[in-house]
Structures are given as C-alpha cells and as structure tokens.
Protein backbone atom coordinates (compact mmCIF):
# COMPACT_ATOMS: atom_id res chain seq x y z
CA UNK A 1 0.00 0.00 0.00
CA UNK A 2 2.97 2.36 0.77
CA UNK A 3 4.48 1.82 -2.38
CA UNK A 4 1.68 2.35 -4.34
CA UNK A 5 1.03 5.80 -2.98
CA UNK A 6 4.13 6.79 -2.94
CA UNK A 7 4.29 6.07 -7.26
CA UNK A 8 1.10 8.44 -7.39
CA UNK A 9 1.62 12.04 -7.84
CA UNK A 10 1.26 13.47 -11.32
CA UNK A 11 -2.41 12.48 -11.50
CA UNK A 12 -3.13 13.77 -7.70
CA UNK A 13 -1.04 17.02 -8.83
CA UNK A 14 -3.75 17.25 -11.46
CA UNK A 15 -6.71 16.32 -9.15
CA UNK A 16 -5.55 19.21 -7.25
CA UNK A 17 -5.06 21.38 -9.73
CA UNK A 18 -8.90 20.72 -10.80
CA UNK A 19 -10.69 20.53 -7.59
CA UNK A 20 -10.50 24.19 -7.14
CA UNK A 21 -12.81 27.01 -9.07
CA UNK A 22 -14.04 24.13 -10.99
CA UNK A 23 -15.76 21.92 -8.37
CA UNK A 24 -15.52 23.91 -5.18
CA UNK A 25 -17.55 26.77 -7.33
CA UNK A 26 -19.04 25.80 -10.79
CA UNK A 27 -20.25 22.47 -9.46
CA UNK A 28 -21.76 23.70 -6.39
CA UNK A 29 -23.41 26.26 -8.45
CA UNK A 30 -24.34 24.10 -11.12
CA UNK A 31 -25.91 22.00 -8.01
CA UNK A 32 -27.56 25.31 -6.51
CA UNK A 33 -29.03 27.09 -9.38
CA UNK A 34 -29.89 23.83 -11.35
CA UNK A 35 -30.24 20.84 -9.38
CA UNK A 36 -28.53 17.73 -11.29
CA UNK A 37 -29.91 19.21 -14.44
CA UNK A 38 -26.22 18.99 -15.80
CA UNK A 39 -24.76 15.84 -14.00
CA UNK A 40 -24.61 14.52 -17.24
CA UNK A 41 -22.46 17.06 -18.86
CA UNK A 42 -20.05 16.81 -16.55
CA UNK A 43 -19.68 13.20 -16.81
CA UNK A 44 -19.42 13.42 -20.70
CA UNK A 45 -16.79 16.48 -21.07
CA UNK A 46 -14.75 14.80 -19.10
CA UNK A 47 -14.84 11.51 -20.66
CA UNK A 48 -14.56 13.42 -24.44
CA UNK A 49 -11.23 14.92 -22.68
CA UNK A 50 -10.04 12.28 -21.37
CA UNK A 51 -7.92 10.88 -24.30
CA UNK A 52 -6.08 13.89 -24.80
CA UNK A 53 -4.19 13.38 -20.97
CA UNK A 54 -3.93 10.03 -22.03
CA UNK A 55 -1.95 10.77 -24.49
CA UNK A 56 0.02 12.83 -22.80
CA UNK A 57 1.31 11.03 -20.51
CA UNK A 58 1.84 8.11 -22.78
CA UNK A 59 3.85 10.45 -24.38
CA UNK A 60 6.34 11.62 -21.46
CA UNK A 61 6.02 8.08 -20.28
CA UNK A 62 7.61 6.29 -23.35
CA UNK A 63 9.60 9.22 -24.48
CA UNK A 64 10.95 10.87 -21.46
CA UNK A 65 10.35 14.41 -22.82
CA UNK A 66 7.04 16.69 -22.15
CA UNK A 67 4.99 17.99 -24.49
CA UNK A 68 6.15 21.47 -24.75
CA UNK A 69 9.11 19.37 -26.67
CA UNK A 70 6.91 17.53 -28.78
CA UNK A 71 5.12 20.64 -29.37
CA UNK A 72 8.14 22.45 -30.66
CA UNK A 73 9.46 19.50 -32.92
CA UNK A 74 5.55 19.78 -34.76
CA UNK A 75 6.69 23.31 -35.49
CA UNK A 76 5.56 27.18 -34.91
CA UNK A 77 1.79 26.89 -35.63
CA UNK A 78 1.13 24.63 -32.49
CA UNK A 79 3.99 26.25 -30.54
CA UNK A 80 1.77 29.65 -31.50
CA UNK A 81 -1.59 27.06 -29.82
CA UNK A 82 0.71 26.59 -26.56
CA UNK A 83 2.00 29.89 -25.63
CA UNK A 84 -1.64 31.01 -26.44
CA UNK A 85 -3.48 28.49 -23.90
CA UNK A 86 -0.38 29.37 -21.67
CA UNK A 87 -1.16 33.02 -21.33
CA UNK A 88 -4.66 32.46 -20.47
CA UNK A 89 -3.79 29.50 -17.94
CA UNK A 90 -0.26 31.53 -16.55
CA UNK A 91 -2.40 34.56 -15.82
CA UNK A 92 -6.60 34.01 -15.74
CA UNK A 93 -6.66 30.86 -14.34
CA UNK A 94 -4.06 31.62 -11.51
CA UNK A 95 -5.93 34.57 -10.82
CA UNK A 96 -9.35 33.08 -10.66
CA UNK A 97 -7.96 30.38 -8.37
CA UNK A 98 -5.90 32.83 -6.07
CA UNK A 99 -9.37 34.62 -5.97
CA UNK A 100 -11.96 31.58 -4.63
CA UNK A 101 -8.68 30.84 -2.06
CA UNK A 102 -9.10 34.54 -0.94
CA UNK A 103 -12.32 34.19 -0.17
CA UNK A 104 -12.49 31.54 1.83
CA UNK A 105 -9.52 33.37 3.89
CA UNK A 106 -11.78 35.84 3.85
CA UNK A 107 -15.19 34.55 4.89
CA UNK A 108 -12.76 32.23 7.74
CA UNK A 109 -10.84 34.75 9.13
CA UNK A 110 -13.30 37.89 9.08
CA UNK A 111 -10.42 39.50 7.17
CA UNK A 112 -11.42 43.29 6.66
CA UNK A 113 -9.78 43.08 2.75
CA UNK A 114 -11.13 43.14 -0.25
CA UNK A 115 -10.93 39.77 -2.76
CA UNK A 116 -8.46 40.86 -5.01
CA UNK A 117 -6.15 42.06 -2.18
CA UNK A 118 -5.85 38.94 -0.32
CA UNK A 119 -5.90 36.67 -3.51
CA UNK A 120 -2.40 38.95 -4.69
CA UNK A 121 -1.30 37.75 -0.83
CA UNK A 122 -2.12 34.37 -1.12
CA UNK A 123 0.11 34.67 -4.91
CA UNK A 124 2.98 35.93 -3.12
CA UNK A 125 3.10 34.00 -0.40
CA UNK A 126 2.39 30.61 -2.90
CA UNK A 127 5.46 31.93 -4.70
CA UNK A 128 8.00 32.33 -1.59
CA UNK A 129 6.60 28.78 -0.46
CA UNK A 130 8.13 27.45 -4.33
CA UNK A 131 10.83 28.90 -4.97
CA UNK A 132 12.90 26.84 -2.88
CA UNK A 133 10.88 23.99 -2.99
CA UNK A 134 9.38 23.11 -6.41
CA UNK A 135 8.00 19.75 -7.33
CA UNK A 136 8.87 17.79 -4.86
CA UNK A 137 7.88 19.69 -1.73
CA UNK A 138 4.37 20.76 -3.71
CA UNK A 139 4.00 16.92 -4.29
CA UNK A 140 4.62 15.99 -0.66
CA UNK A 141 1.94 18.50 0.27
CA UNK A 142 -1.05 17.94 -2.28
CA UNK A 143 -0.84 14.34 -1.80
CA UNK A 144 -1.87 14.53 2.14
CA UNK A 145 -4.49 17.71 1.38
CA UNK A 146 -6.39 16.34 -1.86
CA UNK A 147 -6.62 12.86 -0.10
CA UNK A 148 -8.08 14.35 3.22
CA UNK A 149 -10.52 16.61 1.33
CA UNK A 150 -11.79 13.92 -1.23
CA UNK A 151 -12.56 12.38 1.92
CA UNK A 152 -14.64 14.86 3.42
CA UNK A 153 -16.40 15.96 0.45
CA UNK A 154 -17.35 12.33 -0.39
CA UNK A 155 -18.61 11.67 3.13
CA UNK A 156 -20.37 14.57 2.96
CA UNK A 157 -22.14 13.39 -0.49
CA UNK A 158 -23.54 10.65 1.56
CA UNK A 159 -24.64 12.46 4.10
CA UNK A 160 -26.74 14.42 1.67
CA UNK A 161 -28.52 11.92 -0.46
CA UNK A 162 -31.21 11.67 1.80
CA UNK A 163 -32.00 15.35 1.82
CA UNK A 164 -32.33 15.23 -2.30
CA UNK A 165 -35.98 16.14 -2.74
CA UNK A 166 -36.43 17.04 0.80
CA UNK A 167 -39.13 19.74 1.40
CA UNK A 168 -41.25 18.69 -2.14
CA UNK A 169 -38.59 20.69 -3.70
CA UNK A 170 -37.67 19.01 -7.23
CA UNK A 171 -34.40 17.48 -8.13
CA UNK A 172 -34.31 19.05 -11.84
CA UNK A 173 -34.19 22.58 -13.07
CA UNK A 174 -36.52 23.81 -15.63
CA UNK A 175 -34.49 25.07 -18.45
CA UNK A 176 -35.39 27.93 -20.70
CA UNK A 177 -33.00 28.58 -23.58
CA UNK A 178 -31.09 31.50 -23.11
CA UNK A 179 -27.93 33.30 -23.72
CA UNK A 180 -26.92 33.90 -20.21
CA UNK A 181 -27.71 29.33 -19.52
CA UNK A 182 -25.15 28.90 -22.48
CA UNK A 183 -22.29 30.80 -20.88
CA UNK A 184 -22.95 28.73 -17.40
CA UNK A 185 -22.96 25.61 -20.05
CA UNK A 186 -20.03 26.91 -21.50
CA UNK A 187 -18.36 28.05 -18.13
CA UNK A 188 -19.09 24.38 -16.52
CA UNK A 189 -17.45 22.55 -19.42
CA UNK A 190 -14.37 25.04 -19.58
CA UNK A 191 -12.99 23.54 -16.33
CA UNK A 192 -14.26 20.57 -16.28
CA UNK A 193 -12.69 18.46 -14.90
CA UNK A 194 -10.02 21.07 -15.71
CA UNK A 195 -8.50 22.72 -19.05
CA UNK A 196 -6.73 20.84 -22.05
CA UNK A 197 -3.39 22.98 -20.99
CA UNK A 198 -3.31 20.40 -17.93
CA UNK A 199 -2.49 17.70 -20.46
CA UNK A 200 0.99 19.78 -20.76
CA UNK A 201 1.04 20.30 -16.83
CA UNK A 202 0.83 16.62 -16.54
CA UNK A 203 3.39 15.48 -19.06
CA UNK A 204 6.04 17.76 -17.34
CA UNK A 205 4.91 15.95 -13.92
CA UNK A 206 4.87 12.24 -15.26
CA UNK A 207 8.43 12.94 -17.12
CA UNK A 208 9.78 14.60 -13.33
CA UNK A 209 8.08 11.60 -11.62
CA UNK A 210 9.99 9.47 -14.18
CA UNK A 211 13.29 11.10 -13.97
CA UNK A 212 12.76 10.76 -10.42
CA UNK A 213 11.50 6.84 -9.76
CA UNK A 214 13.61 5.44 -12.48
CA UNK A 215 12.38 1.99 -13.48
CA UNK A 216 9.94 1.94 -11.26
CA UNK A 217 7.60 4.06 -12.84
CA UNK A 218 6.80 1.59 -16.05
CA UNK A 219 4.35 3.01 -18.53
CA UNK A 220 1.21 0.85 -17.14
CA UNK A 221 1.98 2.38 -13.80
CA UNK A 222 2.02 6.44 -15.44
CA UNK A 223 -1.35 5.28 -16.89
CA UNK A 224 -3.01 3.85 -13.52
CA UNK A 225 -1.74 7.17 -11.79
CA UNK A 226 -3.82 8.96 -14.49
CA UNK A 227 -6.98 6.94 -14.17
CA UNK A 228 -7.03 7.34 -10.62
CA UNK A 229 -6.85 11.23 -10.50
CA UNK A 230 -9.21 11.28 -13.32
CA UNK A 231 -11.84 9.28 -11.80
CA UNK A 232 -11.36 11.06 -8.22
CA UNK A 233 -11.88 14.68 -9.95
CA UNK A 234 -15.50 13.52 -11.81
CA UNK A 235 -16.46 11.89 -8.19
CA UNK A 236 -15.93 14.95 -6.42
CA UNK A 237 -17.45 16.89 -9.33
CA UNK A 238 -20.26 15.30 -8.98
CA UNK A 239 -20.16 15.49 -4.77
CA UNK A 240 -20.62 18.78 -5.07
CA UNK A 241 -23.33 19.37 -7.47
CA UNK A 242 -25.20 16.67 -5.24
CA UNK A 243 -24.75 18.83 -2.16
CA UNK A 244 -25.53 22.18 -3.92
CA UNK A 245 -28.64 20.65 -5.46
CA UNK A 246 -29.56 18.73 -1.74
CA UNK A 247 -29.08 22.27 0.82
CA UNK A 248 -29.18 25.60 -2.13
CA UNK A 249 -31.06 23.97 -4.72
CA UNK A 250 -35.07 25.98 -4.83
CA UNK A 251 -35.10 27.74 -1.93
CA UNK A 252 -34.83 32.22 -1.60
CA UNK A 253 -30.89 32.18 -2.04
CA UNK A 254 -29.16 35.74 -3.49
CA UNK A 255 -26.26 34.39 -5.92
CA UNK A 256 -23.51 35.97 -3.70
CA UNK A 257 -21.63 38.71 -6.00
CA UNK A 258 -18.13 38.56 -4.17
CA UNK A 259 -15.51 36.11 -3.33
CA UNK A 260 -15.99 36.23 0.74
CA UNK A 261 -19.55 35.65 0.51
CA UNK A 262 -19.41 33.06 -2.24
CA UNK A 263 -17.11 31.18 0.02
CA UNK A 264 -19.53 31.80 3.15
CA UNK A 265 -22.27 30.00 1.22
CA UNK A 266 -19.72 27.23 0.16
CA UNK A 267 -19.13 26.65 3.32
CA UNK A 268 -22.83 26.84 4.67
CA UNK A 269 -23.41 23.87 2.51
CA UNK A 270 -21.05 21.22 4.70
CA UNK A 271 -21.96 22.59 8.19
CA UNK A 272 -25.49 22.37 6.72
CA UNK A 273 -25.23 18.72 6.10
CA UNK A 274 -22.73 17.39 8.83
CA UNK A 275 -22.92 19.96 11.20
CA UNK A 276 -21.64 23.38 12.73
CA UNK A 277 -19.15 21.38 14.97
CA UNK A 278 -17.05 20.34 11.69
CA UNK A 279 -17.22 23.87 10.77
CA UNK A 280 -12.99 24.43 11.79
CA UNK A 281 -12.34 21.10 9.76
CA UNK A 282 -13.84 21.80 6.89
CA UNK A 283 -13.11 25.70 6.45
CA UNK A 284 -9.46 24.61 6.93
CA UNK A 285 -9.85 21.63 4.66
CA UNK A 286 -11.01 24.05 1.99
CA UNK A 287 -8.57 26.28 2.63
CA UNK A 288 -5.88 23.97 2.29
CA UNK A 289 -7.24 22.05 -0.65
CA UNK A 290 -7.62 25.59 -2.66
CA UNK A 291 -4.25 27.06 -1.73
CA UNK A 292 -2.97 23.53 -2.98
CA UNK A 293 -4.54 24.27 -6.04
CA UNK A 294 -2.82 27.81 -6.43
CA UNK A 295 0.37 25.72 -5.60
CA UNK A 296 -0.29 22.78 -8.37
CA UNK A 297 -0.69 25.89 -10.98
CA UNK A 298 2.04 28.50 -9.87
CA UNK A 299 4.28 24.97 -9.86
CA UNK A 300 3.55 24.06 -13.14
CA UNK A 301 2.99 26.97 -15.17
CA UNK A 302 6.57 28.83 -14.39
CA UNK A 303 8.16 25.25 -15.67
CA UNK A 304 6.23 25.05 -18.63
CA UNK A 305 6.66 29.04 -19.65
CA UNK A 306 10.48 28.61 -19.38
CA UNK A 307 10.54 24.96 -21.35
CA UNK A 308 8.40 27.51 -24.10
CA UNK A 309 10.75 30.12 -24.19
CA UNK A 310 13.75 27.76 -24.53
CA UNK A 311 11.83 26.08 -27.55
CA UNK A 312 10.78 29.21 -29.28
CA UNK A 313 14.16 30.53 -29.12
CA UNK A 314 15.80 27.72 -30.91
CA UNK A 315 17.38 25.53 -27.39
CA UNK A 316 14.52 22.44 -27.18
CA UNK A 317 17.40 20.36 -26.31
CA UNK A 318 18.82 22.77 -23.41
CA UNK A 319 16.69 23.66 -20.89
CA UNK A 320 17.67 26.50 -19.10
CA UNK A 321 16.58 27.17 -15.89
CA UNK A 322 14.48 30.13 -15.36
CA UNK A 323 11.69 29.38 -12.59
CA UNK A 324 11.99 32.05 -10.16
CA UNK A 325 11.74 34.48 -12.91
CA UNK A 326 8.97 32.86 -14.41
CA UNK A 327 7.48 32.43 -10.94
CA UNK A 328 8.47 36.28 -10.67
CA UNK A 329 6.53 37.20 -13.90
CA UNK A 330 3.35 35.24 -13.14
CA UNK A 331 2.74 37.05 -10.06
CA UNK A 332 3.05 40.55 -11.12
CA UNK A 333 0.45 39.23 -14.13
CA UNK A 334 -2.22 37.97 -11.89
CA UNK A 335 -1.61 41.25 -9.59
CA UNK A 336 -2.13 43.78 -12.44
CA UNK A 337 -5.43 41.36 -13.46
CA UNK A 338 -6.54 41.56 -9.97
CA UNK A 339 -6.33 44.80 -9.48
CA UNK A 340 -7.71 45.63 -12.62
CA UNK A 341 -10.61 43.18 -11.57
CA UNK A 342 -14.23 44.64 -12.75
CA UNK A 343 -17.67 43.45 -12.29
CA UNK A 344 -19.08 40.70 -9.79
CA UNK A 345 -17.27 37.57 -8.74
CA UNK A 346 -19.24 34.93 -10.52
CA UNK A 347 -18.96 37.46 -13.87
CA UNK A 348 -15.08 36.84 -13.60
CA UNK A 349 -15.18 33.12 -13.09
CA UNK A 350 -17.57 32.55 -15.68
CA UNK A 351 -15.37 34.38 -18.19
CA UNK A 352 -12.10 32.63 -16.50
CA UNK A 353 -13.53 28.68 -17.09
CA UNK A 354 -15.02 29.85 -20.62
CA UNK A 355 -12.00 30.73 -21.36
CA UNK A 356 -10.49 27.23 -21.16
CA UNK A 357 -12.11 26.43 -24.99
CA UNK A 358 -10.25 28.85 -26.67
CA UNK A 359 -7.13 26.47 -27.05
CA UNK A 360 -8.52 22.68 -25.91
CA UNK A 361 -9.65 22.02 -29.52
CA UNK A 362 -6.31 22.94 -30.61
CA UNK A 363 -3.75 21.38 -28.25
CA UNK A 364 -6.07 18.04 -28.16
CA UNK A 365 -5.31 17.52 -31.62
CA UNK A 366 -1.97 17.99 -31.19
CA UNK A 367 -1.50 15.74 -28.33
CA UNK A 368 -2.46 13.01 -30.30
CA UNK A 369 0.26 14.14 -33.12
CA UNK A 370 2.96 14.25 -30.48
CA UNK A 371 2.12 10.72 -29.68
CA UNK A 372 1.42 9.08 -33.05
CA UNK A 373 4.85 10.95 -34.73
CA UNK A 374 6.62 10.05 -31.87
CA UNK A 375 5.41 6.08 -32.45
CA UNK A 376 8.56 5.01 -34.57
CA UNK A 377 11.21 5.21 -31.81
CA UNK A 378 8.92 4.22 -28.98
CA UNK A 379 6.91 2.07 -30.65
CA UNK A 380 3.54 2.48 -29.49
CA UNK A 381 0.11 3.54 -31.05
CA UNK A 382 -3.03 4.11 -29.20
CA UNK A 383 -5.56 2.06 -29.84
CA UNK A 384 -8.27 2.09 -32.64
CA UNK A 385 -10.84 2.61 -30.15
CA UNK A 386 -8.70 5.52 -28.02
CA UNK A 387 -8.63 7.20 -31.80
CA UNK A 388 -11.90 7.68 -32.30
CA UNK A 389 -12.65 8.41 -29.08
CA UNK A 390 -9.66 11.63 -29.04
CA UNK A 391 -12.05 12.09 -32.90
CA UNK A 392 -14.94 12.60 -31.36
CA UNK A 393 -13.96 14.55 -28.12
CA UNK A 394 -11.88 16.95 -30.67
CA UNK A 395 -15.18 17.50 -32.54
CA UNK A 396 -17.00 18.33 -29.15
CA UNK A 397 -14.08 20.64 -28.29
CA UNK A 398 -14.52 22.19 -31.17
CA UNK A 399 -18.21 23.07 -31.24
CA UNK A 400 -17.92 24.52 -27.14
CA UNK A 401 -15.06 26.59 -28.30
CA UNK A 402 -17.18 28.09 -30.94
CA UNK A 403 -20.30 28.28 -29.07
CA UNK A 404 -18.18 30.48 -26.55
CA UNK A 405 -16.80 32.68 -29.41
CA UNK A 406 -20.54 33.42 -30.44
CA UNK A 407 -21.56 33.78 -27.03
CA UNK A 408 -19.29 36.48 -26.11
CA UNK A 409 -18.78 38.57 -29.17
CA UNK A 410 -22.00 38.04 -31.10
C-alpha cells in the first residue's frame, strides 16, 4: 500500500489542480441554481477529454520528454496554440484560483480586505513557499491535502442523499434557452474536470516523476496514476453538485456577488449537512485544498513558460533554468489582473472557465500528433478505439469553443 502511494503524484497534482474554481464553485453552483440538471455534462466532457491526458502522458512516459518538446518538434503553428493556452492558464486561471482561495480566507478569518487584495497575498506568499521547494515539496503536500478533502467531500455526499428532494422541492431545473444558460454551459465545461493545458502540466509531472523513480515508474503504472486522478476529480465533481442541489437547490438564495460571501455560502453547505461542529475542519480543509490548487498551478505553469521560451528561441534540447523568474513574472500578471478586476465575482469566473475552450480544440489535436509521430522510436500507437474516441472529443471541443466565441462577441 505504501508503495503504491508513494508512485502516485502526477495524476493527484492534477486532481488538485482541478478541484479548485471548478468543483468547489461551478459544481456547487451548477448544483444550486440547477439541481442535477447537468450531472450529465459533466460526466461526458470529461470523458470526451479524457484521451487527450492520455496521451500525454503516454507520451512523457515512453519518451521521457514533455509535451512542450513535442510541441516544438511539430513546429511554430502549435507552438503559437501553446503559448496562447499558456497566457490564459499563466495569468486568468491563476488569478481566478488565487481569488476563490481569498475568499475563503476571507469569509474564515473575518479578514477586513477586499478579494483581489488577499488573492495577490495568497500569490505571493504561494510563490516564496516554491521557490525553494518546487516539485517535490508541492508533491509531498497535495498528496496529504487532496486525499483528506476527497474524503470529506465524499462523506459529505452521503450524508446528503437523503435530503435530495427534501421539502417537495424538485431534483431538476426547468431550463429555458437563453444566452446567459449557455455561458454557465459553456463556463461548466471550460474547467471541467479542468483545461486541455493540464495535459501539458501533466506530461512535465509524469516525465519529473519518471526522472525521479527510475524503473519503477513503467508506462502501465504512469497510466493507472492517471486513471485514478481522473476518476477522483468527476467523483468529487459530482459530490458537489449533489450537495448544492440537496441544501441551495429551490429555496430564496441571493447568488452571492463577491468572493468572501461566495465562500460563506460554500461553506454553509457542509456545516449544513454534517454539522456546525465540523465547521474548523472543513473551512481549513477548503482552505488547504484551494491554496494547494494555487500551488499545483504556480508549480507548473513557471516550468512550462520557461521549457516555451527555450523552444521558441531555438534551445529544445537545453533547458535552461528560469523558474523564479517565471514564478516572478506570473505574479506581477495575476496582480495587475486583480487589481484591474471589474464586475461581480461569478462574472469573472464565468469568463475565467469559458475561457479554457479557446485552445482545448487545438492542443487536443496535437497531443495526439505528439504521440502518433513520436510512435517510430517508442513504438507504441493508441488504440483504434482511443482514436476515435480523441475524434470525437476533438469535434466536441470544437463546437464549445465556438459556441463560446458566439456567445461572447456576437
């Protein structure tokens, strides 16, 4: 049993890295404001996206290189896809995530700051905690707070199911076509379980885990690691829109318009179902579990920025090391985007998880040509059936990403 947890990592760093805006928030709204009207969406998207971290880590598995290399050996146009999904990811996402952790800080601690001041804290002080650090204290730390949180949220699940329905109150929304439902559609799927750029994040973390473990870490085991963060993120996905639907679903709630009293409701939810004595556990749980989510992307993103620069500038084959001022330059980016912040909080997370389509058609397809022009020196091909599966999650990809594009500029 010790040995098998201590080969996981890349696919918890990835569970942690997703159960963050897009569970703790978009499911638990999705569970509020529609019941389990869209259970099944979440289930699907991440099935169609599944292939696409598949092959990515069959990739860094068998080849011992990320895909940020196999991106730059496919030439500039997908490089042009990367550093595109990268500036969304390096700066939005970080700043959306720094801002749910603030607000739980905020709604804790009674902290008498405003959102985007205590996220930029929280970004500094997630940066200081790295730079000495890196993977392998990051690692260390997710491992113990995803596990302990999964925990609680799935216990909590159960303790919910019998409150579904409670009250004559109905289990299923009644939806009306309408711009504003497509954007939450659109919003849900962005995340969900988490963008395509984490296929990138976790190629760099199965090739360190590799580099790391040696032998040890055969291909079948990279794969098993995946599988099991994958099917822990859609779980807890769907824990929360069960809890959201079974305490916030039809009764006189105001959607809360700022971080601190988003998280206030998030929290009302638990203590709801198991009680206001587990109040400390969970705020801190939450706490913990979003902060290690900050942590999973400010670890990750740096690494992958510099691995792009060296790439774009000609050096694929010498990585140069340029974290802390990476690290450096992703901080002052989500500050200037915080402070610039406009409009409510759910407004800015909305736009944030939409945002993940822009790219995910994009770097999904060429996941699968790292992987299949990589085949003659490691000899492996996925599987007929993985193909068309990766076909017909590209062609979903596709038709969100436009469907956001006509949402927001038509």
């Amino acid at each position: 049993m010790t040995g098998w947890i201590a080969r996981l990592g890349p696919g918890l760093m990835l569970a942690a890295a997703a159960v963050g805006v897009s569970h703790l928030v978009q499911s638990t709204r999705a569970g509020a404001d529609f019941g389990l009207s869209f259970v099944w969406l979440v289930v699907l998207i991440s099935i169609l996206k599944y292939p696409a971290f598949r092959f990515a880590v069959d990739y860094a598995s068998l080849t011992n290189h990320s895909l940020v290399y196999a991106y730059s050996q496919l030439g500039r146009i997908p490089m042009a896809w990367l550093l595109v999904g990268f500036v969304v990811d390096m700066f939005i996402a970080t700043a959306a995530v720094s801002l749910v952790t603030a607000g739980l800080l905020i709604s804790v601690f009674d902290l008498p700051f405003t959102g985007p001041q205590v996220a930029i804290g929280v970004a500094v002080v997630s940066a200081l905690v790295l730079v000495n650090g890196k993977y392998a204290r990051a690692e260390r730390l997710v491992k113990v707070l995803v596990f302990a949180f999964s925990l609680l949220a799935f216990v909590a699940m159960l303790l919910a199911l019998p409150r579904l329905g409670s009250d004559g109150r109905e289990l299923f929304a009644a939806l009306t076509p309408s711009q504003s439902l497509a954007v939450f559609v659109i919003a849900i799927a962005g995340w969900m379980p988490m963008p395509m750029t984490g296929s990138i994040f976790i190629s760099m973390w199965a090739r360190e885990k590799k580099a790391a473990g040696g032998d040890a870490i055969s291909h079948a085991s990279a794969i098993g690691d995946l599988r099991f963060g994958w099917i822990l993120t859609i779980v807890l996905a769907v824990s929360f829109m069960v809890m959201g639907t079974a305490i916030l679903f039809q009764t006189d709630r105001v959607i809360p318009s700022s971080a601190g009293a988003f998280a206030t409701e998030l929290l009302s939810v638990f203590t709801a179902i198991i009680g206001g004595w587990s109040y400390p556990v969970i705020a801190l749980a939450a706490i913990a579990v979003m902060w290690s989510t900050v942590l999973a992307l400010m670890d990750a993103l740096p690494r992958v920025t510099s691995r792009l620069v060296d790439c774009l500038r000609g050096h694929a084959d010498e990585p140069r090391t340029r974290y802390g001022v990476m690290l450096g330059v992703q901080v002052a980016g989500v500050t200037l985007i915080l402070l610039m912040l406009l409009g409510s909080f759910n407004t800015f997370i909305d736009f944030a998880t939409s945002a993940g389509f822009i790219t995910a058609p994009a770097l999904a397809y060429y996941n699968y040509r790292a992987l299949t022009r990589a085949a003659d020196s490691t000899g492996y091909r996925p599987s007929r059936l993985l193909v068309a599966w990766h076909w017909i999650g590209f062609a979903a990809l596709a038709a969100f990403a436009i469907a956001f594009l006509v949402a927001r500029f038509a």
